[in-house]
Protein backbone atom coordinates (compact mmCIF):
# COMPACT_ATOMS: atom_id res chain seq x y z
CA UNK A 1 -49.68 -25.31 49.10
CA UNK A 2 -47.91 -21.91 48.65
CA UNK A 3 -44.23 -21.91 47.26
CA UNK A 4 -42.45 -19.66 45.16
CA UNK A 5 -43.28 -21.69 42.00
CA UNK A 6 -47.10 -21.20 42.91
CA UNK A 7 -46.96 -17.51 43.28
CA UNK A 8 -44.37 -16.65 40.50
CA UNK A 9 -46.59 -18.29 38.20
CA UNK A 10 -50.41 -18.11 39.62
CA UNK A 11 -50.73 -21.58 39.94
CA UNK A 12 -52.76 -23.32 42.45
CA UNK A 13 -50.24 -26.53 43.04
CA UNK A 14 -46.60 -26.78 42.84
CA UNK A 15 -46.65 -29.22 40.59
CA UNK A 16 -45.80 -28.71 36.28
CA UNK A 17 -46.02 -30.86 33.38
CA UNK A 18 -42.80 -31.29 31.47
CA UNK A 19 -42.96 -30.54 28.02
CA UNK A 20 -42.80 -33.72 25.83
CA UNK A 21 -42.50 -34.60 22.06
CA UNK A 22 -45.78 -35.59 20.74
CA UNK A 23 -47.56 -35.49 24.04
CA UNK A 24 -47.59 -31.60 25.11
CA UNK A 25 -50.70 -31.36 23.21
CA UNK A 26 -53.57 -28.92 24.17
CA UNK A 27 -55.50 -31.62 25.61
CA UNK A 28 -52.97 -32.38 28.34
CA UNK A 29 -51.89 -28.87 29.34
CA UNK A 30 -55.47 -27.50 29.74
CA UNK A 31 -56.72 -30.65 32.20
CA UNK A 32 -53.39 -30.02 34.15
CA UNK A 33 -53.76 -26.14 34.07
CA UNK A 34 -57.64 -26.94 34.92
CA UNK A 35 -56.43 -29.63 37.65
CA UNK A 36 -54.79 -26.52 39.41
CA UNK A 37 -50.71 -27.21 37.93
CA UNK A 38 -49.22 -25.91 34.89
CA UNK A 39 -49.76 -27.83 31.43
CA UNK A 40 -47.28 -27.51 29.06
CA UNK A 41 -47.55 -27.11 25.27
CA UNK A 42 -44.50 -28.81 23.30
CA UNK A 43 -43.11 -26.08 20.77
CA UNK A 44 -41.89 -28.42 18.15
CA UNK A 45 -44.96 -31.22 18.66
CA UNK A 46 -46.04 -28.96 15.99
CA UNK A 47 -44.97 -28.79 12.53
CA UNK A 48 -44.48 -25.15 12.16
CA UNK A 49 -44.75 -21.97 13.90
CA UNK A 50 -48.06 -21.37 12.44
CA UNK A 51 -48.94 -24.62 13.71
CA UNK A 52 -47.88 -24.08 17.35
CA UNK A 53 -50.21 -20.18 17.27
CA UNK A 54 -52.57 -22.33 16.59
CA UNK A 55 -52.79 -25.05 19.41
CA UNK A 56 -51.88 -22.01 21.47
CA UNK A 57 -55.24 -20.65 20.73
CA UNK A 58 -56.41 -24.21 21.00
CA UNK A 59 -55.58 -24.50 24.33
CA UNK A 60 -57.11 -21.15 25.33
CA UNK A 61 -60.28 -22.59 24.40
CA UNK A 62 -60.00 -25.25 26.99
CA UNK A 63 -58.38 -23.50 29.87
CA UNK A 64 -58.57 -20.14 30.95
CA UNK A 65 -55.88 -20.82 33.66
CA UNK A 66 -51.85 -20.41 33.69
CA UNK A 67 -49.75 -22.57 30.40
CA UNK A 68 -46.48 -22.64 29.62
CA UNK A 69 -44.99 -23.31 25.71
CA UNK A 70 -41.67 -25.73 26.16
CA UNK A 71 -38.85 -24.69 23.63
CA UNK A 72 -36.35 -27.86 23.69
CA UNK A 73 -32.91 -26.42 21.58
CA UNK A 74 -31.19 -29.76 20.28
CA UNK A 75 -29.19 -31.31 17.63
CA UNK A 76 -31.70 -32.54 14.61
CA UNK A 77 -31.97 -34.33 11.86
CA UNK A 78 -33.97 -31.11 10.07
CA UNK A 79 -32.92 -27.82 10.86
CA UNK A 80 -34.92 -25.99 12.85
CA UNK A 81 -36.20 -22.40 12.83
CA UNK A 82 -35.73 -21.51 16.04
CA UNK A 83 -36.23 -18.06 15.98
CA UNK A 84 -39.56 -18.44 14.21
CA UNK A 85 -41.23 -20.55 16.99
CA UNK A 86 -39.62 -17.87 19.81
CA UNK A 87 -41.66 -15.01 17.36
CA UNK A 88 -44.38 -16.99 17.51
CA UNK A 89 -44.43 -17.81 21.34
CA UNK A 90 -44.41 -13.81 21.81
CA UNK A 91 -46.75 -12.83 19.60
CA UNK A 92 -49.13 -15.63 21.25
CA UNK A 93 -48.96 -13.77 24.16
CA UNK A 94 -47.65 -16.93 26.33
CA UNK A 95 -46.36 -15.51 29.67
CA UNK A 96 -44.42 -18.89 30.73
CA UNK A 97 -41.75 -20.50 28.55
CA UNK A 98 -40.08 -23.62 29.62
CA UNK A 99 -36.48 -23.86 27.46
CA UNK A 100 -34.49 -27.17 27.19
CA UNK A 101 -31.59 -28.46 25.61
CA UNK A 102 -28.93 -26.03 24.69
CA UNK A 103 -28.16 -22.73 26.11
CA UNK A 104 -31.35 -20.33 25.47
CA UNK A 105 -28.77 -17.20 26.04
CA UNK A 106 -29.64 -15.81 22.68
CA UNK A 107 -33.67 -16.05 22.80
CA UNK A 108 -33.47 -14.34 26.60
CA UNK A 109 -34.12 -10.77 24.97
CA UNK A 110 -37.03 -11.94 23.04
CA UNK A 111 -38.52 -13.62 25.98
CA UNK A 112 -37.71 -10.68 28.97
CA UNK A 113 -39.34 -7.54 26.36
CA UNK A 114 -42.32 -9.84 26.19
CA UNK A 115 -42.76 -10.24 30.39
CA UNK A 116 -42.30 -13.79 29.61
CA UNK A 117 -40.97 -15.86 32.41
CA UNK A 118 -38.46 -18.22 31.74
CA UNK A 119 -37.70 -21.83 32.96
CA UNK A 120 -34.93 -23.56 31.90
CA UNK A 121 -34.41 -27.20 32.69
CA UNK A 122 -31.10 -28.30 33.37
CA UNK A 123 -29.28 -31.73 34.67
CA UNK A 124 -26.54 -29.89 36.60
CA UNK A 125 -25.87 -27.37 39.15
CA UNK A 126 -23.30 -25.82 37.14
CA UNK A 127 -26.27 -25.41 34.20
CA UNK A 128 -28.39 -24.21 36.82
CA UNK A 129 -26.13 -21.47 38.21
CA UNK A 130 -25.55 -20.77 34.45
CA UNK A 131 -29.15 -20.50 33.67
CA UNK A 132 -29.57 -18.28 37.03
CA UNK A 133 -26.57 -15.47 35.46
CA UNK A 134 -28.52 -15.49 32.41
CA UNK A 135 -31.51 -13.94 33.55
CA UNK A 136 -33.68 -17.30 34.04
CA UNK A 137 -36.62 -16.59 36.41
CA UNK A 138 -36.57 -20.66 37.55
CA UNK A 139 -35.15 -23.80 36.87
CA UNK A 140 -35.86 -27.16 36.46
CA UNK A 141 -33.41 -29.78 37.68
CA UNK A 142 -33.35 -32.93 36.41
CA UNK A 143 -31.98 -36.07 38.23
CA UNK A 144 -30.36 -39.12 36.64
CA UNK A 145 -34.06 -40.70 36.84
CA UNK A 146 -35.54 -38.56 34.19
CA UNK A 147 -36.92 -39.93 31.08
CA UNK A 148 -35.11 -37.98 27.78
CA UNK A 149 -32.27 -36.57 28.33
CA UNK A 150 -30.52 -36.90 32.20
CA UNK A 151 -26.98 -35.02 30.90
CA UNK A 152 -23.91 -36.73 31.10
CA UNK A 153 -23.10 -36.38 34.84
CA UNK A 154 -25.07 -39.37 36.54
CA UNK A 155 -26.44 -37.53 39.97
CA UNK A 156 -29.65 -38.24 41.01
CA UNK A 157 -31.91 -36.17 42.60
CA UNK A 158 -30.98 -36.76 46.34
CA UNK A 159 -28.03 -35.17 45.75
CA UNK A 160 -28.93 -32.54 43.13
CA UNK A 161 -31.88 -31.02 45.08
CA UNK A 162 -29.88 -30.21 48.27
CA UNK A 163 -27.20 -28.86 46.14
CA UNK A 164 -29.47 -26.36 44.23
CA UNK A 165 -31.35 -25.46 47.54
CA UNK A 166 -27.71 -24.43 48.37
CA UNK A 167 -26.39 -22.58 45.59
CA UNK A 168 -29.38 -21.14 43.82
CA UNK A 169 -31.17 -18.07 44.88
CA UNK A 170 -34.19 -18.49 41.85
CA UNK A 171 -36.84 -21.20 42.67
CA UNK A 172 -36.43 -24.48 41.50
CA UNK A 173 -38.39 -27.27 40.29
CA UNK A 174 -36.91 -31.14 40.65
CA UNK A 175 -37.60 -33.30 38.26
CA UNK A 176 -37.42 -36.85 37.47
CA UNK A 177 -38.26 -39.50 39.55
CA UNK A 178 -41.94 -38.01 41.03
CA UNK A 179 -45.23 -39.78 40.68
CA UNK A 180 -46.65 -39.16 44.10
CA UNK A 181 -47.38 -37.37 46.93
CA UNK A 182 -44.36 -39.23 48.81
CA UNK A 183 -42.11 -37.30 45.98
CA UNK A 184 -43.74 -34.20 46.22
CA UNK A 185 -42.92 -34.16 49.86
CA UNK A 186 -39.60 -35.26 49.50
CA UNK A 187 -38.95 -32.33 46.87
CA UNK A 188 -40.32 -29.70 49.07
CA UNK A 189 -38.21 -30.90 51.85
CA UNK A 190 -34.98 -30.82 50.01
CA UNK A 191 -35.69 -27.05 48.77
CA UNK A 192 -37.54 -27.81 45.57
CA UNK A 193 -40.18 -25.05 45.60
CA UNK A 194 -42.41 -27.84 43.35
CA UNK A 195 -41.79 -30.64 40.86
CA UNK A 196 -42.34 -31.62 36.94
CA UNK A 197 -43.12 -34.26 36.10
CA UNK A 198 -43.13 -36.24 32.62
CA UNK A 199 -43.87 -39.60 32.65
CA UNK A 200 -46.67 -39.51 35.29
CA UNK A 201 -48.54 -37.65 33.18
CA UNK A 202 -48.20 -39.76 30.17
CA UNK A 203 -50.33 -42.28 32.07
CA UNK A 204 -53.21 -40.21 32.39
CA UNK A 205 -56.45 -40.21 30.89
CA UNK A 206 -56.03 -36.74 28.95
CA UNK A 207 -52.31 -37.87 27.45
CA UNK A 208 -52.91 -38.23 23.91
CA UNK A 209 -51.14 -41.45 23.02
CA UNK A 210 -52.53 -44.73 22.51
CA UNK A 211 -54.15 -46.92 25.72
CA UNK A 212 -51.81 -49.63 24.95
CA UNK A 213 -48.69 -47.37 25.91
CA UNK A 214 -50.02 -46.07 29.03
CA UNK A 215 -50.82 -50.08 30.26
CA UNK A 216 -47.63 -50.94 29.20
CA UNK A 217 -45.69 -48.15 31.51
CA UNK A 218 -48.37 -49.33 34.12
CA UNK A 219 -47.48 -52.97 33.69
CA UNK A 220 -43.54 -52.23 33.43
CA UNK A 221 -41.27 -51.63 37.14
CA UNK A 222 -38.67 -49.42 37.45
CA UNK A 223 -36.57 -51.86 35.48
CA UNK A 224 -37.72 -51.47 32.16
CA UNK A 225 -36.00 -48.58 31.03
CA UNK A 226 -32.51 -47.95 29.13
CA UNK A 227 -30.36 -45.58 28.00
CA UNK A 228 -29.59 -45.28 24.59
CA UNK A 229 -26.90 -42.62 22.60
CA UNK A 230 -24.29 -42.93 25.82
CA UNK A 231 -22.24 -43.26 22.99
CA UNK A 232 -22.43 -39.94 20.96
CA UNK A 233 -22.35 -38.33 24.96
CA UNK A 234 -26.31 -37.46 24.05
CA UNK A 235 -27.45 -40.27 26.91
CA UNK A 236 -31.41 -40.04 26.45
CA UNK A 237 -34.09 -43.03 28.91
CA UNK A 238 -36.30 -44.61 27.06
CA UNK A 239 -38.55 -47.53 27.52
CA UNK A 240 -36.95 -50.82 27.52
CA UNK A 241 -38.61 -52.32 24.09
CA UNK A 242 -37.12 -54.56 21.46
CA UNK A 243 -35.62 -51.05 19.39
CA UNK A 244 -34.06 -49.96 22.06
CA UNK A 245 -32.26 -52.85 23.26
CA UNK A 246 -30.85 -52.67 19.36
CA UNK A 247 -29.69 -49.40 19.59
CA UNK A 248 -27.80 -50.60 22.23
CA UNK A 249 -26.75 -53.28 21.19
CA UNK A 250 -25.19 -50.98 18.16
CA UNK A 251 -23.47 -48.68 20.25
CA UNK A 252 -21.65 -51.87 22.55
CA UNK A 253 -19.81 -52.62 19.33
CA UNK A 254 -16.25 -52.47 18.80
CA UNK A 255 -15.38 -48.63 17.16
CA UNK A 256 -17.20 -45.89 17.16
CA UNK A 257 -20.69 -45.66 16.97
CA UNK A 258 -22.07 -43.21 13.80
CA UNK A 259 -25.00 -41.61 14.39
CA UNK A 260 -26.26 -43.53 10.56
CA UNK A 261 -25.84 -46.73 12.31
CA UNK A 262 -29.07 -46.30 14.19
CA UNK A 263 -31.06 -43.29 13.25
CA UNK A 264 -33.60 -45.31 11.49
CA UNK A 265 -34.26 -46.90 14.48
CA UNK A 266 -34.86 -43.73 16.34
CA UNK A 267 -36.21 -41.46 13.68
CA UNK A 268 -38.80 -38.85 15.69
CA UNK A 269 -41.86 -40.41 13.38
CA UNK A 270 -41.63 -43.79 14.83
CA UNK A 271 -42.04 -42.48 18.04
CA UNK A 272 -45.17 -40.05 16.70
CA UNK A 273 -46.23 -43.46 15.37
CA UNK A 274 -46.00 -45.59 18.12
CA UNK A 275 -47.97 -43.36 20.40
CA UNK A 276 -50.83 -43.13 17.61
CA UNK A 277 -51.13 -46.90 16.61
CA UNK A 278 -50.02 -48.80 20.34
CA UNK A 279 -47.22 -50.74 18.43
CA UNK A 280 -45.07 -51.07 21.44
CA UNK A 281 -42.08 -52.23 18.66
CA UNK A 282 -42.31 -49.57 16.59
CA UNK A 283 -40.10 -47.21 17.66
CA UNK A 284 -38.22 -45.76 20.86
CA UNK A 285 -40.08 -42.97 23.38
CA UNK A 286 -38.70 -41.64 26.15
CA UNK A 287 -40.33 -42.90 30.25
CA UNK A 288 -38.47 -42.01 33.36
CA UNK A 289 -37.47 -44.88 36.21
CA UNK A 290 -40.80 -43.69 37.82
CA UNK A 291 -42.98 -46.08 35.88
CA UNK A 292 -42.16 -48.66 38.60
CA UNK A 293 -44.91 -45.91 41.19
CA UNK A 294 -46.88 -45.70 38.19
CA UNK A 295 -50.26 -48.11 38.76
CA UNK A 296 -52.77 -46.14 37.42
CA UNK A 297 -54.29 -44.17 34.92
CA UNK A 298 -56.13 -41.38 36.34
CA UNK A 299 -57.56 -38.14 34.84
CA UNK A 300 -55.07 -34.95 35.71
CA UNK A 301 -57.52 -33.26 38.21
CA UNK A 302 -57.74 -36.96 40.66
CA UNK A 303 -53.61 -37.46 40.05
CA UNK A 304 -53.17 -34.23 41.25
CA UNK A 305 -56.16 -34.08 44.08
CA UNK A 306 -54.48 -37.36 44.89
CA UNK A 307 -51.33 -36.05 45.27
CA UNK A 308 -51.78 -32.87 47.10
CA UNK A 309 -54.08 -34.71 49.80
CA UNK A 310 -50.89 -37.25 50.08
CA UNK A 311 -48.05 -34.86 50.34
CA UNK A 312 -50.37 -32.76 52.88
CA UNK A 313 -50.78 -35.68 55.02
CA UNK A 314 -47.55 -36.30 55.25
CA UNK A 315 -46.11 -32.89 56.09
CA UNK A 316 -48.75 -32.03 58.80
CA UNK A 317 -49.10 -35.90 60.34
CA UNK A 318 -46.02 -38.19 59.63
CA UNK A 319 -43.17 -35.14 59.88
CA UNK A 320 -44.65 -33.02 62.71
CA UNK A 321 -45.02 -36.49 64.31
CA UNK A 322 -41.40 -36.59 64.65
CA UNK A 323 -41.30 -33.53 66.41
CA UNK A 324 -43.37 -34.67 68.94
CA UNK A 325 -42.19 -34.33 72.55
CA UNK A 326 -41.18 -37.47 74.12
């Protein structure tokens, strides 16, 4: 497949990892760069800057394709240095940065002296038209079914997608929702120019996180998620465990919910420890709706071989089929 996302960033298939807490580890990016997409290294998965330059190099060792470094700019608990892990992204030498979160305006500069091409994910077309008079080379826009953080708005991808093949003139990526080759389709035939996806790749055999996670998202249906912090207007899916049905349970009380009230239930080390140990209780982390197409837990090159095959087949046999004189 040839789309603008493949040629803008010399990737084989249109098809990215999104950058995750604890998961965009070198393992996963290189078997997805390998597998012919583009792996993703999560910025603050690491402790420090220092830390990040070096599962950059890390991940050089195992791939000598196309990566990308994700940069998520959010409210913490700990400050964080910001400008320190952009410094260090540069003088890595990455050539793909995926930004999140809050406006990445101010690191632009940094990013454009390097040749660096920017993605920025965003959950509206506003965002993305805002991202696109920045100077963002590509977005990424995520529907209502993405795990983290869907925005505030509530539109899923069969409406966003069409809207952004309107408006935007920059490629686009749609995410949330995609597992398959069905959704890859689907995306390219609503003007994505390729897709990210999350939680698909959680569920693979190069994720590192603990077996008993991965069966559980297997087991689960598109049910058994929930969104927690509606409250504080930071909505974020998670999976639908035992904490999170108490941090919603919090926030449905009378008043207004304080942020106190429920960070120990959702401090960032549970999560780290819940993906190391398989406690399913232990913590929150985030999984999109598409858990209910996820059956499987396949190594990154036969997800995506799988996927490619499916999406080809049904472009060139089930939609030319339609065309078909009568």
């Amino acid at each position: 497949m040839k789309t603008r996302v493949t040629q803008m960033l010399g990737i084989e298939h249109p098809i990215v990892q999104g950058g995750m807490q604890w998961v965009g580890r070198a393992q996963l990016a290189a078997a997805v760069s390998n597998a012919g997409g583009l792996g993703i290294l999560t910025a603050l998965t690491q402790a420090s800057p220092e830390d990040l330059c070096k599962e950059i190099s890390r991940c050089r060792t195992m791939t000598d394709k196309p990566f990308a470094v994700n940069l998520t700019i959010l409210p913490t608990i700990k400050p964080v240095p910001y400008g320190e892990y952009v410094d260090a992204i540069v003088e890595s030498g990455v050539r793909i940065v995926e930004t999140a979160g809050r406006n990445p305006e101010p690191w632009l500069p940094a990013f454009k002296k390097a040749g660096i091409t920017v993605i920025h994910k965003c959950t509206s077309i506003r965002h993305a038209l805002k991202a696109e008079a920045i100077g963002c080379d590509m977005v990424s826009v995520d529907g209502f079914e993405c795990a983290g953080h869907p925005g505030e708005d509530d539109v899923t991808n069969l409406i966003l997608l069409p809207l952004a093949a309107r408006r935007l003139k920059i490629p686009f990526l749609a995410s949330g929702g995609f597992a398959d080759g069905r959704g890859l389709a689907a995306a390219l035939a609503m003007g994505a120019d390729g897709i990210n996806m999350g939680t698909r790749f959680m569920v693979t055999e190069e994720a590192p996180i603990h077996h008993s996670v991965k069966q559980a998202m297997v087991e689960a249906s598109e049910l058994d998620t929930t969104l927690i912090f509606r409250s504080l207007r930071n909505t974020s899916r998670v999976f639908s465990n035992s904490v999170a049905k108490q941090v919603v349970a919090i926030e449905a009380q009378a008043g207004e919910t304080q942020f106190d009230d429920i960070a120990p239930l959702v401090k960032g080390v549970r999560g780290r420890e819940l993906f190391e140990t398989g406690d399913l209780e232990h913590g929150v982390w985030s999984a999109g709706m598409v858990i209910g197409l996820i059956d499987d837990i396949p190594s990154c090159q036969t997800l995506l071989t799988r996927m490619v095959a499916e999406a080809q087949t049904i472009i060139s046999e089930r939609l030319q089929g339609l065309l078909a004189d009568s």
